[in-house]
Protein backbone atom coordinates (compact mmCIF):
# COMPACT_ATOMS: atom_id res chain seq x y z
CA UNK A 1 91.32 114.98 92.73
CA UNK A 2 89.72 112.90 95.70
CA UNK A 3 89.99 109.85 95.98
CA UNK A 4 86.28 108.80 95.27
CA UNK A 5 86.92 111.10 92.16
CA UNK A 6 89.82 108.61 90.96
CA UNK A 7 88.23 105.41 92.67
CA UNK A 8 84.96 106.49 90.08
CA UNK A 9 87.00 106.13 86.73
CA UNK A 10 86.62 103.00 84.65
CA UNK A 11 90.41 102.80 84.49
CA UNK A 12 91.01 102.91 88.20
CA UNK A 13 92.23 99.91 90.46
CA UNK A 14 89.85 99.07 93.10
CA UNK A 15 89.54 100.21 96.69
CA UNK A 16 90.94 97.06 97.59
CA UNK A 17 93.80 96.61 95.57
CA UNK A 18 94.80 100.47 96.43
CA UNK A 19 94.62 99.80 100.05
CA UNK A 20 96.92 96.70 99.69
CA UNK A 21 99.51 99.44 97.27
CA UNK A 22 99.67 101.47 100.50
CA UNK A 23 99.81 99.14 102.84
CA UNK A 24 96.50 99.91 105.04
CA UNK A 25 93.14 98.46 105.49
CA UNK A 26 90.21 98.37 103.30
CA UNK A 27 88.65 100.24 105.68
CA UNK A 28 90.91 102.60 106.77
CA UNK A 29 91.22 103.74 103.19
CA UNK A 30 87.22 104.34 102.79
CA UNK A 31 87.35 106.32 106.29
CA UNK A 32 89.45 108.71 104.18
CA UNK A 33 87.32 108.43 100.40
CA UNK A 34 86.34 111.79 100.68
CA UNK A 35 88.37 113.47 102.81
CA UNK A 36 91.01 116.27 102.04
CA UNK A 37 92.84 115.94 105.41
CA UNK A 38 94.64 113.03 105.19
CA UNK A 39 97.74 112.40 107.32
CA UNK A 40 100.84 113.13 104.93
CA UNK A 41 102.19 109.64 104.83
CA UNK A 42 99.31 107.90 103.78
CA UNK A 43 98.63 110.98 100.53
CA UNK A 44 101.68 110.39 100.26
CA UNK A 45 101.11 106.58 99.53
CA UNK A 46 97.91 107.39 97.28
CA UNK A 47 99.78 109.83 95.38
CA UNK A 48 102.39 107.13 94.31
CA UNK A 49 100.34 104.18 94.24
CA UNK A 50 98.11 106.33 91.67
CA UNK A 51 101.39 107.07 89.39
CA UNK A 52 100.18 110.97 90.86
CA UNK A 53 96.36 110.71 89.43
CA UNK A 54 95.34 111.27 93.01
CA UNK A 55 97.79 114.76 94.40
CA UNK A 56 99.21 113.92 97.91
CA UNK A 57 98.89 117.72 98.03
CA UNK A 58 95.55 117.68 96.88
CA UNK A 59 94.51 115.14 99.81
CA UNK A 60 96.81 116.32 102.46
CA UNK A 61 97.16 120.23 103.52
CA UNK A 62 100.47 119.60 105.49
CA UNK A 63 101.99 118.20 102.01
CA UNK A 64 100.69 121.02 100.31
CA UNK A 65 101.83 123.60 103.13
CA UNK A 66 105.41 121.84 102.18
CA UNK A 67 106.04 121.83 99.01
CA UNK A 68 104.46 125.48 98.54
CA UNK A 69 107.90 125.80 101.00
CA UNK A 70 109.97 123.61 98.95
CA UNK A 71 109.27 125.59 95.65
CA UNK A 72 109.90 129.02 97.70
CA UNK A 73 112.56 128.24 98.73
């Protein structure tokens, strides 16, 4: 799911209080809402601040590209 997917449910934490889980800005964090490129470290961040609602691999095709690996291998 995208982020603006799991930033729409009633049981989510707010924008704000996700961006201070992963460390970045506010805005830096709505820059990447609805994006499905995010640099790995930061879906990396979403994916654990989110207990895994939000996939890393999901938001992130070089985490995806990886663990595809991982599981190959």
């Amino acid at each position: 799911m995208t982020l603006d997917t799991y930033l729409k449910r009633d049981d989510a934490m707010s924008l704000t209080t996700l961006a201070a889980e992963m460390g970045v800005s506010k805005s830096r964090l709505s820059q990447l809402r609805d994006s499905t490129d995010w640099p790995p470290e930061l879906a990396l961040k979403a994916e654990e601040a989110t207990c895994g609602e939000v996939s890393a691999s999901h938001l992130s095709p070089i985490v995806a590209r990886a663990r595809q690996t991982g599981a190959a291998a």
